[in-house]
N, C-alpha and C. Protein backbone atom coordinates (compact mmCIF):
# COMPACT_ATOMS: atom_id res chain seq x y z
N UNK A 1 16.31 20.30 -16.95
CA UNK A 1 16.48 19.04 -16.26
C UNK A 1 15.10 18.44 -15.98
N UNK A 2 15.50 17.17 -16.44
CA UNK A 2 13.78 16.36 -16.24
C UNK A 2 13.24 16.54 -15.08
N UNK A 3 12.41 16.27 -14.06
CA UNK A 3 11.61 16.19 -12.87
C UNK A 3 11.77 14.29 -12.07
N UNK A 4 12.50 14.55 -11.33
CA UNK A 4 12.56 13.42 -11.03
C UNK A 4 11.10 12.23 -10.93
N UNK A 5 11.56 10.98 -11.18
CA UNK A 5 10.33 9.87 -10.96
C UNK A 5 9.66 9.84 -9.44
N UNK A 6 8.23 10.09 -9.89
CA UNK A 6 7.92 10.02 -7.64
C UNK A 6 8.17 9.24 -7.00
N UNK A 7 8.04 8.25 -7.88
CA UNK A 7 8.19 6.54 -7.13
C UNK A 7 9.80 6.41 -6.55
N UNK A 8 10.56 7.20 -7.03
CA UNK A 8 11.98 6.92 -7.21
C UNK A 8 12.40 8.33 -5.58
N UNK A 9 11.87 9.48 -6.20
CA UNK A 9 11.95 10.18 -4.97
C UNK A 9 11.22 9.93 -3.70
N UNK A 10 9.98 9.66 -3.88
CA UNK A 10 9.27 9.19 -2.59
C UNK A 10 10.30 7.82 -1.80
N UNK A 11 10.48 6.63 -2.25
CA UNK A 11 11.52 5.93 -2.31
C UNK A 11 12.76 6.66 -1.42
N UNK A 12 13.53 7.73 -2.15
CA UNK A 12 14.10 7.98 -1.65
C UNK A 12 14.33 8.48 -0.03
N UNK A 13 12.96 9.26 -0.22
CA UNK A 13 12.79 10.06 0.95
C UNK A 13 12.30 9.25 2.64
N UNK A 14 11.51 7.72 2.03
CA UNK A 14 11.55 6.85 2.95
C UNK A 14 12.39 6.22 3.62
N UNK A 15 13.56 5.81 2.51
CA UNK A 15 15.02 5.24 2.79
C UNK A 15 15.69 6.09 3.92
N UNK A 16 15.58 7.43 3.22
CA UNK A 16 16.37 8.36 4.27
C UNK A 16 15.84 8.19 5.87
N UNK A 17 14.72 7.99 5.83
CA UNK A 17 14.09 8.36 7.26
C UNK A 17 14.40 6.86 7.75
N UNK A 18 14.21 5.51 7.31
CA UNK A 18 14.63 4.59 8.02
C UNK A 18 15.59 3.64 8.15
N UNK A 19 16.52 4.35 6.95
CA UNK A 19 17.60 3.68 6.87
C UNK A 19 19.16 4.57 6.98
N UNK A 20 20.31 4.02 6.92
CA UNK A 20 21.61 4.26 6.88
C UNK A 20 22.04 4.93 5.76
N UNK A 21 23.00 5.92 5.28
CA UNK A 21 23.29 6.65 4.10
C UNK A 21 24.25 5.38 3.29
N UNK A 22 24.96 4.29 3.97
CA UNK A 22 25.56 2.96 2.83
C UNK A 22 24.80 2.12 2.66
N UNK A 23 23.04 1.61 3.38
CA UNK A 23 22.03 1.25 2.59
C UNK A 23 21.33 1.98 1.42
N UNK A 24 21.19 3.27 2.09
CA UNK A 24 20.12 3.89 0.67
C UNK A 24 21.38 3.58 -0.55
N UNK A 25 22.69 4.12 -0.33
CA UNK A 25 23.32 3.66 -1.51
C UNK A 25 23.50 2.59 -1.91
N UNK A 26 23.60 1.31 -1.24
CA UNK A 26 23.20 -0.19 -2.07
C UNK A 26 21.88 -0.23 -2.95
N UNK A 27 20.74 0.21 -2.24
CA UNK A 27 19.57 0.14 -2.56
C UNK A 27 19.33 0.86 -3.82
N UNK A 28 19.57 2.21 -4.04
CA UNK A 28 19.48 3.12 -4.85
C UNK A 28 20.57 3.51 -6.26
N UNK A 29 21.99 3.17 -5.70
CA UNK A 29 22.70 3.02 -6.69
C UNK A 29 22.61 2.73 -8.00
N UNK A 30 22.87 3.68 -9.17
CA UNK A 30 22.06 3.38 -10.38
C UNK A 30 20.59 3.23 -10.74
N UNK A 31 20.06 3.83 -9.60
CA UNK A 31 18.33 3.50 -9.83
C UNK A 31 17.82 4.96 -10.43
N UNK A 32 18.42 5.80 -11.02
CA UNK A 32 17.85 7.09 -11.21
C UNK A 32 17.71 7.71 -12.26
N UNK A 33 17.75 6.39 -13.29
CA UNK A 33 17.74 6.13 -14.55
C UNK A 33 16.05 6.62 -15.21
N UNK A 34 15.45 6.11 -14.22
CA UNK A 34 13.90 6.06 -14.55
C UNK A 34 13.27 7.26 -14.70
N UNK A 35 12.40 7.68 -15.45
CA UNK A 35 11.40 8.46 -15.33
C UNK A 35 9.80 8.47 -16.00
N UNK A 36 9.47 9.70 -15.44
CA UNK A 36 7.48 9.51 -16.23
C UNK A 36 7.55 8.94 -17.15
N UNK A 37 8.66 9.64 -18.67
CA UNK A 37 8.41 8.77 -19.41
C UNK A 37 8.53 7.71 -19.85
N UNK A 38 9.20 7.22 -18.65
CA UNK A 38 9.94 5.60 -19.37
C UNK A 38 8.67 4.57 -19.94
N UNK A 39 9.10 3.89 -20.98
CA UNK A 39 8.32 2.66 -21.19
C UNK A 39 7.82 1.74 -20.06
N UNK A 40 6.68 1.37 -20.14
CA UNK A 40 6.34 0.25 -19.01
C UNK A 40 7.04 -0.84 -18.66
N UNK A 41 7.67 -1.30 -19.65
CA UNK A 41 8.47 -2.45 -19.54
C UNK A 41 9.49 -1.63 -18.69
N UNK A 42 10.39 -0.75 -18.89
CA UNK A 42 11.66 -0.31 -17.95
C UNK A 42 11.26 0.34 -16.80
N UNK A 43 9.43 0.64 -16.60
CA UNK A 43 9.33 0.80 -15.30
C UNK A 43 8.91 -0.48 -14.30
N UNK A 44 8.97 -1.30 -15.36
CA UNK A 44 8.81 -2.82 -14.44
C UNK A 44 9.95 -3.30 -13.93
N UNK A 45 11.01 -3.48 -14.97
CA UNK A 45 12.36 -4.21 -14.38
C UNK A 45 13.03 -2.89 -13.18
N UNK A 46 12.81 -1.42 -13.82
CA UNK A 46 12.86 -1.03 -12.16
C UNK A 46 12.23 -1.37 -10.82
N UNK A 47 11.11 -1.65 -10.73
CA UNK A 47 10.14 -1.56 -9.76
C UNK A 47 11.06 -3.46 -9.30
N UNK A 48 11.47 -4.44 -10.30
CA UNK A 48 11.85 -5.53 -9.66
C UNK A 48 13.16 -5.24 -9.49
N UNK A 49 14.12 -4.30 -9.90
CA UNK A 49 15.24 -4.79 -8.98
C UNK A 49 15.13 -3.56 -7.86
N UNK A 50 14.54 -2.73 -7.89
CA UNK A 50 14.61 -2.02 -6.54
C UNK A 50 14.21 -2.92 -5.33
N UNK A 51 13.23 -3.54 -5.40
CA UNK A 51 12.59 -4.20 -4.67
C UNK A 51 13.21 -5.79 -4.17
N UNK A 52 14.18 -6.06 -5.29
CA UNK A 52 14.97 -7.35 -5.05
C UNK A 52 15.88 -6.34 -4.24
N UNK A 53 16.32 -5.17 -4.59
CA UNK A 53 17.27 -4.97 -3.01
C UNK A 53 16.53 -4.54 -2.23
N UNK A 54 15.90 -3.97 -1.91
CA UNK A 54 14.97 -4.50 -0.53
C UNK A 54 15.19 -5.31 -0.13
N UNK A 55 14.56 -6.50 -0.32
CA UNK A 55 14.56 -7.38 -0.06
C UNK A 55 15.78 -7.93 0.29
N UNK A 56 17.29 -7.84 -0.51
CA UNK A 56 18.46 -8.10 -0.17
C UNK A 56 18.96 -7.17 1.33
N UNK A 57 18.68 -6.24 1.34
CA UNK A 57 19.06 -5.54 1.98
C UNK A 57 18.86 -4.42 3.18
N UNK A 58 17.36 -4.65 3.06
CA UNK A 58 16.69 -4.53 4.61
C UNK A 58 15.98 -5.68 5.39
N UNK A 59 15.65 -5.81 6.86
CA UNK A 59 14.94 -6.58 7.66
C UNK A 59 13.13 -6.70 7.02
N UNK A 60 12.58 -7.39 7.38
CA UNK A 60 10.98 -7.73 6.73
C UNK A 60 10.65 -6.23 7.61
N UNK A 61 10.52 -5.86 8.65
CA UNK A 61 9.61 -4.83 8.74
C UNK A 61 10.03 -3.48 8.80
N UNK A 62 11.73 -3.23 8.55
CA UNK A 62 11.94 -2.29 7.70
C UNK A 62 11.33 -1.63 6.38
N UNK A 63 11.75 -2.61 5.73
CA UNK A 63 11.04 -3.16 4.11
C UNK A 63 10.00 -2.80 4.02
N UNK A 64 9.19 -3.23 4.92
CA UNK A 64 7.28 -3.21 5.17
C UNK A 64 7.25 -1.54 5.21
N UNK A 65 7.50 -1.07 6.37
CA UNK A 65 7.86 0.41 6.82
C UNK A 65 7.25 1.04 5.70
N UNK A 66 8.98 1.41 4.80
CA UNK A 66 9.50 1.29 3.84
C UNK A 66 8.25 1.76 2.46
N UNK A 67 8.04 0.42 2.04
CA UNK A 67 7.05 0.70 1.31
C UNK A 67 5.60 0.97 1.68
N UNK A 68 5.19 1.01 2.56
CA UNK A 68 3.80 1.48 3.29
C UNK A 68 3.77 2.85 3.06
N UNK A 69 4.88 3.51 3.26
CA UNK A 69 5.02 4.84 3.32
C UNK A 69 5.22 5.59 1.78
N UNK A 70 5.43 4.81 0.93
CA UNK A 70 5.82 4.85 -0.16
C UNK A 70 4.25 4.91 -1.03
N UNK A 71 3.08 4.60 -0.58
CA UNK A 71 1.81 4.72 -1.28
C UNK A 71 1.42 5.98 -2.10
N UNK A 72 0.93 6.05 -3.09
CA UNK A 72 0.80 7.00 -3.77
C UNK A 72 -0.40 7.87 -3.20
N UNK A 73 -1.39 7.52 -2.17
CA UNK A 73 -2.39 7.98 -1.71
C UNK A 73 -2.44 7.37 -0.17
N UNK A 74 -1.95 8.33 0.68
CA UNK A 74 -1.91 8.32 2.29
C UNK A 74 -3.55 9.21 2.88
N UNK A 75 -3.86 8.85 3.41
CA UNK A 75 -4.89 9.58 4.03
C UNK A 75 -4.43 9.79 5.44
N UNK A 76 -4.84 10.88 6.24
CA UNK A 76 -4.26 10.99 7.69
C UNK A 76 -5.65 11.57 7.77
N UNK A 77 -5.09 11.90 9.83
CA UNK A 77 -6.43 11.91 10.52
C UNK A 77 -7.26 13.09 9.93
N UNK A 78 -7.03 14.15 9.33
CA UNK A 78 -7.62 15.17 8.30
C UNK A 78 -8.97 14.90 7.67
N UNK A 79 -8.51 13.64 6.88
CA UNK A 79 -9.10 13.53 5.77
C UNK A 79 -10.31 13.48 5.44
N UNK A 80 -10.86 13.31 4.75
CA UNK A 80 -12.76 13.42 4.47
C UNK A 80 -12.87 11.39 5.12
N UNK A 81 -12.03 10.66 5.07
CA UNK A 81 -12.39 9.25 5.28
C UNK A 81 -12.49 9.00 6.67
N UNK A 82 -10.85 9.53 7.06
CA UNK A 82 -11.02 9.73 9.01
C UNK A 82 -12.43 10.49 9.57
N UNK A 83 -12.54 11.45 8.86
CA UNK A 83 -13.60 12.32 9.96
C UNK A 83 -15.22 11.71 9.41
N UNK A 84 -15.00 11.42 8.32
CA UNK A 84 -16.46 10.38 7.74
C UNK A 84 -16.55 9.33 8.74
N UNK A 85 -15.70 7.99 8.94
CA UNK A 85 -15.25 7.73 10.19
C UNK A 85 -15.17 7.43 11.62
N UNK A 86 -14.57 8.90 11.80
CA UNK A 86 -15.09 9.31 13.30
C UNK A 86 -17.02 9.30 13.64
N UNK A 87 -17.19 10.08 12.51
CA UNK A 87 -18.64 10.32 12.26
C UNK A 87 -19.39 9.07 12.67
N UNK A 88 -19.13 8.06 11.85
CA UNK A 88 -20.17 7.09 12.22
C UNK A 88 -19.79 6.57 13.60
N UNK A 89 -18.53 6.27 14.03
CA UNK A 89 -18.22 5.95 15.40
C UNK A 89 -19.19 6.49 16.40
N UNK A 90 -19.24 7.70 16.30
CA UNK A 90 -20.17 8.55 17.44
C UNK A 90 -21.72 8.22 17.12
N UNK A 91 -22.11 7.96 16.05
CA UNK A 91 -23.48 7.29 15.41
C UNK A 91 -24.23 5.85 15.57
N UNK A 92 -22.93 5.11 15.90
CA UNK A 92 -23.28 3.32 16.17
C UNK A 92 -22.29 3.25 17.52
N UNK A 93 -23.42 3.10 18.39
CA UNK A 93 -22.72 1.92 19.81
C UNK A 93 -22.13 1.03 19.55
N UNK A 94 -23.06 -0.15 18.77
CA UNK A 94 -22.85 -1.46 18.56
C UNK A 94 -22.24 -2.09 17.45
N UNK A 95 -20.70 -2.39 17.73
CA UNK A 95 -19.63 -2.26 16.47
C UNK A 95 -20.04 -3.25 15.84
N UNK A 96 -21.34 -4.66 15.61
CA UNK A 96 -21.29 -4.97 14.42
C UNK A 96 -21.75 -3.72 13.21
N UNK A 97 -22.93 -2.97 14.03
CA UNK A 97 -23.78 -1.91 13.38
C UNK A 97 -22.66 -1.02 12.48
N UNK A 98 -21.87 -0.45 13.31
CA UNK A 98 -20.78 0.48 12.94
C UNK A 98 -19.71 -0.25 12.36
N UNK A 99 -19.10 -1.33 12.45
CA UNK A 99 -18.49 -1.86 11.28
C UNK A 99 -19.45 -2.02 9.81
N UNK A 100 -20.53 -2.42 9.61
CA UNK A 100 -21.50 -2.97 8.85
C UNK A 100 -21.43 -1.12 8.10
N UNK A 101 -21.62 0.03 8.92
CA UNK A 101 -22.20 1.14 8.35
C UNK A 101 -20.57 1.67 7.45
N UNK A 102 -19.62 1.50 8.53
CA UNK A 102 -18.18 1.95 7.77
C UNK A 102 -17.89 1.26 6.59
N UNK A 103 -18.30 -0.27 6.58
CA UNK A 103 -17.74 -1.07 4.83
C UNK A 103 -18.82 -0.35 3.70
N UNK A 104 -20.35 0.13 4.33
CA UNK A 104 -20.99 0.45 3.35
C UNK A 104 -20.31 2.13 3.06
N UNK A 105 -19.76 2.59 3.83
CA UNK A 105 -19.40 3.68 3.62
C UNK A 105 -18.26 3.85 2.44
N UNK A 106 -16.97 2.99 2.55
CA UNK A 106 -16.27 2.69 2.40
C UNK A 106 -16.29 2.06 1.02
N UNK A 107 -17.37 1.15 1.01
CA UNK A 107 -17.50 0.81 -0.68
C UNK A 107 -18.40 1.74 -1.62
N UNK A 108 -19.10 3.03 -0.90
CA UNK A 108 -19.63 3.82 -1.66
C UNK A 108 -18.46 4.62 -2.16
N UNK A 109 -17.28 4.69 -1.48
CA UNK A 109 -16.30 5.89 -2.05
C UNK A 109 -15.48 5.36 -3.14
N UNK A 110 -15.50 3.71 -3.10
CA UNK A 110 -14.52 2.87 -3.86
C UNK A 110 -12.85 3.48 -3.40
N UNK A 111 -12.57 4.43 -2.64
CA UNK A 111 -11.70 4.08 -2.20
C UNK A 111 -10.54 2.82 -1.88
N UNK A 112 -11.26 2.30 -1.18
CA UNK A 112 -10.41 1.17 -0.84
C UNK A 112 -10.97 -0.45 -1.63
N UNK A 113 -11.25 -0.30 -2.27
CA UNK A 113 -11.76 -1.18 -3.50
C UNK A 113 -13.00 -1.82 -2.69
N UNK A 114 -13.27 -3.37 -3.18
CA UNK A 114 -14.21 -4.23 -2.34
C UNK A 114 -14.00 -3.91 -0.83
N UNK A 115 -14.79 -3.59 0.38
CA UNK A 115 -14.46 -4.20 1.47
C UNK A 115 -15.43 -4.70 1.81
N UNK A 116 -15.39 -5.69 2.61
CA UNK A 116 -16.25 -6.72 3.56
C UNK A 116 -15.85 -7.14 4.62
N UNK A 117 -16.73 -7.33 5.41
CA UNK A 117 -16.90 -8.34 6.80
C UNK A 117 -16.57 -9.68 6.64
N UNK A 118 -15.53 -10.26 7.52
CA UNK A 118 -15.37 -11.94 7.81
C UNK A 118 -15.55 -12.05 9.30
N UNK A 119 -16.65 -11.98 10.27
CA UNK A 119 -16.74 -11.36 11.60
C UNK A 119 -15.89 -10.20 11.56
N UNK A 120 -14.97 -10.13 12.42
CA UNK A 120 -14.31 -8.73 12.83
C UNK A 120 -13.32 -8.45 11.63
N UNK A 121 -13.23 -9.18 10.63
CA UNK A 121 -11.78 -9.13 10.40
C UNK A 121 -12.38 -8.15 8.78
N UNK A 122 -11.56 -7.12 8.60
CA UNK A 122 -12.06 -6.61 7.27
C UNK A 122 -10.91 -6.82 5.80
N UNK A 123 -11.99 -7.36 5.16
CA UNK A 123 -11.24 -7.97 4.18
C UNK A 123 -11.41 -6.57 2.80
N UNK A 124 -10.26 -6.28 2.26
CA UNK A 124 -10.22 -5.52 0.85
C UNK A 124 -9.56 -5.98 0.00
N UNK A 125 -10.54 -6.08 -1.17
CA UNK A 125 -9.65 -6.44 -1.71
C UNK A 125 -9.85 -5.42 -3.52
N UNK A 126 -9.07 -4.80 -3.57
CA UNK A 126 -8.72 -3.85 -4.71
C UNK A 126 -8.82 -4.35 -5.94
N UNK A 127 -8.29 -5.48 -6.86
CA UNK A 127 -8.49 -5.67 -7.83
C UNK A 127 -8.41 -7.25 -8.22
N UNK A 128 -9.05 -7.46 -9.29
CA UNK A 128 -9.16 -8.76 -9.57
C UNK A 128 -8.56 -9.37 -10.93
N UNK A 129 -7.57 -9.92 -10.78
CA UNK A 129 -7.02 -10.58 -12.20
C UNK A 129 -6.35 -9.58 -13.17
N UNK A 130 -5.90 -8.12 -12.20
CA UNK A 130 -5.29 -7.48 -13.03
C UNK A 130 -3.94 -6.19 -11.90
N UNK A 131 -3.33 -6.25 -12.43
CA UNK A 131 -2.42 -5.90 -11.37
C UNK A 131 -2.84 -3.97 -12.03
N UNK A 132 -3.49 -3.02 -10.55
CA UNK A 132 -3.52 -1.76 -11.23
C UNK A 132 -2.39 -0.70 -10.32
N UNK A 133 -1.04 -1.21 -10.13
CA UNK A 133 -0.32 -0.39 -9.39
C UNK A 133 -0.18 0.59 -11.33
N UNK A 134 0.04 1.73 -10.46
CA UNK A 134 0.52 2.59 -11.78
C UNK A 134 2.16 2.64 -12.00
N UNK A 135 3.28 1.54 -11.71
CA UNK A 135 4.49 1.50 -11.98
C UNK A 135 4.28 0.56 -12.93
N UNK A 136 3.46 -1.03 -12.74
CA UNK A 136 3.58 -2.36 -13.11
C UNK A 136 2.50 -2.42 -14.13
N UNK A 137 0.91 -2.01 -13.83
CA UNK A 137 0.40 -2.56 -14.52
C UNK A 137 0.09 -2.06 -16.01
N UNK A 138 0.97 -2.11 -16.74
CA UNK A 138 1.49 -2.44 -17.96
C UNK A 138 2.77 -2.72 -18.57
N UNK A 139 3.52 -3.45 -17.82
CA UNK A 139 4.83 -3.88 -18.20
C UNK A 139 4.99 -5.46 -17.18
N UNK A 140 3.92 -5.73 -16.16
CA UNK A 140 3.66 -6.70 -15.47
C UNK A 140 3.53 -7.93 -16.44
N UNK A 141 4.64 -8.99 -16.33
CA UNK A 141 4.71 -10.25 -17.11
C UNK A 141 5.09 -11.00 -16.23
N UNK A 142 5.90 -11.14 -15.59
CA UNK A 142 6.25 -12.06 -14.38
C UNK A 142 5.86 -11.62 -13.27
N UNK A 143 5.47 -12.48 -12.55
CA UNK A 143 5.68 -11.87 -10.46
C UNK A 143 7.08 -11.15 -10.16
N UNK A 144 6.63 -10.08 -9.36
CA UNK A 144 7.35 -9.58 -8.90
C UNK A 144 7.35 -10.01 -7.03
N UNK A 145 8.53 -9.47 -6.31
CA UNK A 145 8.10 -9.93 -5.34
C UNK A 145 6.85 -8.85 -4.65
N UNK A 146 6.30 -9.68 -3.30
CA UNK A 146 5.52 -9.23 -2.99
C UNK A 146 5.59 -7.75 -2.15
N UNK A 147 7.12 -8.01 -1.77
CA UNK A 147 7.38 -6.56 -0.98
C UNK A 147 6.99 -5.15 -1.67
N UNK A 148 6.87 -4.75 -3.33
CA UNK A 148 6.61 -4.17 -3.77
C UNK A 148 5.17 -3.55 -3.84
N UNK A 149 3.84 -4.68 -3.44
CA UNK A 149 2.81 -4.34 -2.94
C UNK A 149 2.64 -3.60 -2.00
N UNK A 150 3.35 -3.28 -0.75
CA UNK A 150 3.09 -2.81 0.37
C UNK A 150 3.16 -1.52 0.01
N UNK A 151 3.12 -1.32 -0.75
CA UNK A 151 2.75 0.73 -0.88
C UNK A 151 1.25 0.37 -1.38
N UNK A 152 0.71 -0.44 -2.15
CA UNK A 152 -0.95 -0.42 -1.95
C UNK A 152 -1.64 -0.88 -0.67
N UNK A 153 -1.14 -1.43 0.11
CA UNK A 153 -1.66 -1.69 1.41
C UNK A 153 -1.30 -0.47 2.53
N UNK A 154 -0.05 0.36 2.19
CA UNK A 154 0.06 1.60 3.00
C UNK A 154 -1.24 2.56 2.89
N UNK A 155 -1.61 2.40 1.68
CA UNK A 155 -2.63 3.23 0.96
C UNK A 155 -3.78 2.92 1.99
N UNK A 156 -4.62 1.70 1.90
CA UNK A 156 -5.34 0.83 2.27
C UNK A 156 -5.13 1.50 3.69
N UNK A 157 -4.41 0.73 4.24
CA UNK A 157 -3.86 1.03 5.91
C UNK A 157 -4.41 2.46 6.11
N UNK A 158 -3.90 3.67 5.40
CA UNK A 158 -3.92 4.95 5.86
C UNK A 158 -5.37 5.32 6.14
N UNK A 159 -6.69 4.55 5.75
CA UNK A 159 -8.09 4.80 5.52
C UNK A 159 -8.28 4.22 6.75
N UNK A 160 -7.96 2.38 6.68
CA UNK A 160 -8.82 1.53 7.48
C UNK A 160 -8.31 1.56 8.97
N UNK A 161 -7.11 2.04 9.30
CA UNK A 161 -6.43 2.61 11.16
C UNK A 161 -7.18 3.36 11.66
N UNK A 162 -8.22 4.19 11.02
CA UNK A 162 -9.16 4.93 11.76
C UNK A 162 -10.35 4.61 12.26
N UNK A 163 -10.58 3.15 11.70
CA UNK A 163 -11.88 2.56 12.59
C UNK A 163 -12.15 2.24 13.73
N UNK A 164 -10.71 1.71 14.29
CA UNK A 164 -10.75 1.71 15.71
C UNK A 164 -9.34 2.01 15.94
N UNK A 165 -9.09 3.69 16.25
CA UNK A 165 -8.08 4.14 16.51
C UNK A 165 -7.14 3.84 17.49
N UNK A 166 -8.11 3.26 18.81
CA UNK A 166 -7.51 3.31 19.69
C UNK A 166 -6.73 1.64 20.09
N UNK A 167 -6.94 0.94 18.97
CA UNK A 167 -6.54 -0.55 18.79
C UNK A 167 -5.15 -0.72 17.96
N UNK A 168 -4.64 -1.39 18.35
CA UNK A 168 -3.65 -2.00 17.04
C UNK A 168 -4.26 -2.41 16.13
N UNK A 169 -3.76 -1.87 14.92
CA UNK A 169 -4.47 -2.11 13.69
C UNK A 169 -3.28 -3.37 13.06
N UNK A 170 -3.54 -4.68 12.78
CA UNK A 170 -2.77 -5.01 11.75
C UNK A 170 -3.49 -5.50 10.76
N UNK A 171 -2.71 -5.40 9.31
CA UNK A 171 -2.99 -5.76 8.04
C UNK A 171 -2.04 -6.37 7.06
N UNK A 172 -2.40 -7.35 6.94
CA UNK A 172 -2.10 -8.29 6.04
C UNK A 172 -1.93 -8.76 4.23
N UNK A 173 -1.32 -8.90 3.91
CA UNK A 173 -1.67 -9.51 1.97
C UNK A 173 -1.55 -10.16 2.15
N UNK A 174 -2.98 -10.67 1.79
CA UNK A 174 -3.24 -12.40 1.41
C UNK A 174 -2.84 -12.62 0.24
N UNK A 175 -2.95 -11.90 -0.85
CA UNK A 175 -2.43 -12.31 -2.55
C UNK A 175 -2.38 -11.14 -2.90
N UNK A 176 -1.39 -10.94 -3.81
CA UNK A 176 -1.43 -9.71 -5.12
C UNK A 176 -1.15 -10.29 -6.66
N UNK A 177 -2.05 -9.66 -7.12
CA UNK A 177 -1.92 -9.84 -8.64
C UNK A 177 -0.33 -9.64 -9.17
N UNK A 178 0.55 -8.58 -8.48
CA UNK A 178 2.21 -8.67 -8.77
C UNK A 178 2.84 -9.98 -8.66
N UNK A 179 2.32 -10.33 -7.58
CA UNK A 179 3.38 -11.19 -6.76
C UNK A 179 2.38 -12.72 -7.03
N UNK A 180 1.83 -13.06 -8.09
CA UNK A 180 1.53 -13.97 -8.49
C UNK A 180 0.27 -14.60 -8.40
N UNK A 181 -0.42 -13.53 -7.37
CA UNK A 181 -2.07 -13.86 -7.07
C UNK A 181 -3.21 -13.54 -8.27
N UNK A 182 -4.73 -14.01 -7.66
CA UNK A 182 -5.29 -13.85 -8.83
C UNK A 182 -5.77 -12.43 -8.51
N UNK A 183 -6.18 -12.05 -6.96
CA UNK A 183 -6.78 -11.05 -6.78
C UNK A 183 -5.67 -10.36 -5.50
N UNK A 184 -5.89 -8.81 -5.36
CA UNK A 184 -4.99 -7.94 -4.53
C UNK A 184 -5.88 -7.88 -3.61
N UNK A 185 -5.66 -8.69 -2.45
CA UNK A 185 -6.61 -8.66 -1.14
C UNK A 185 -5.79 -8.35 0.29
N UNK A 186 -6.52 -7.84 0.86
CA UNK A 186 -5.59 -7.30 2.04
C UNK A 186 -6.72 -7.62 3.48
N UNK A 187 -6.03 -7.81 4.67
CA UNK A 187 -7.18 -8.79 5.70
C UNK A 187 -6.40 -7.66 6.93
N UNK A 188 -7.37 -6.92 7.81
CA UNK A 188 -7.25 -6.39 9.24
C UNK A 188 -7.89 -6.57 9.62
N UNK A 189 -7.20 -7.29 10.85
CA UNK A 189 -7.44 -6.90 12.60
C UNK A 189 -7.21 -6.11 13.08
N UNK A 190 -8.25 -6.03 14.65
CA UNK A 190 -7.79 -4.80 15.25
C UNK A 190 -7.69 -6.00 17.19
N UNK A 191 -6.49 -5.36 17.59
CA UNK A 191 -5.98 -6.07 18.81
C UNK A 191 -6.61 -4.57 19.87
């Protein structure tokens, strides 16, 4: 027996935790068709109708949840990025200094693609004029919707919540190359 698709189990395993057992089955029904090897093209029209039920069929920050959690690369407080991080926190008083030292940090790992300063607000933005999710980008011909991005911004998110832990972190997509943009940029505040 094949090995199930991650995208399809991870998926799954999110649904379970925030949703109802007669949503995951709207949502999922017939979706288990897919796997590693499928052609790009049939991992695209998966990736759009999973995501058109989403969209049909959960609330916006379900959905969000949802696929945040769904990123192929989570970092938690563990990680070499958190405690890199923490590190400079205890190193710079003065958070332009220590914001300024974390983006240089941050773009030495390429982790989280471009980041930069707009005053407080940190802007990333991952790729330019080419969509590099590993479901889409090679079967990517039309926009998809945008809800399908939010597993690269979960990604994103899981690094950049540790700069100022003790704040509300929110983050934003300004554009994705899926969902019809030129570049995959993502914008946090911290409240």
């Amino acid at each position: 027996m094949a090995k199930e698709y991650r995208h399809l189990r991870v998926m799954r395993e999110q649904l379970e935790k925030y949703t109802d057992i007669e949503t995951q089955s709207k949502i999922l029904n017939g979706m288990d068709y897919i796997k590693d090897s499928s052609k790009s093209d049939i991992k695209m029209q998966w990736a759009d109708k999973i995501t058109t039920r989403l969209d049909d069929y959960l609330d916006e920050k379900t959905r969000i949840k949802v696929r945040e959690n769904c990123a192929c690369i989570l970092s938690n407080e563990k990680s070499t990025y958190a405690q890199k991080i923490k590190h400079l926190k205890k190193q710079y008083i003065d958070n332009t200094e220590y914001l300024n030292a974390v983006v240089d940090y941050l773009n030495s790992t390429g982790r989280c693609g471009n980041v930069s300063l707009d005053g407080e607000k940190i802007i990333t933005t991952i790729s330019h004029n080419r969509c590099i999710c590993a479901v889409l980008k090679n079967g990517l011909v039309d926009p998809i919707s945008v809800t399908w991005c939010h597993c690269c911004k979960g990604s994103i998110l899981s690094v950049i919540k540790h700069i100022f832990s003790e704040k509300e972190c929110k983050m934003i997509i300004k554009g994705t190359v899926a969902s019809g943009g030129k570049d995959c940029t993502f914008e946090t505040i911290f409240k």
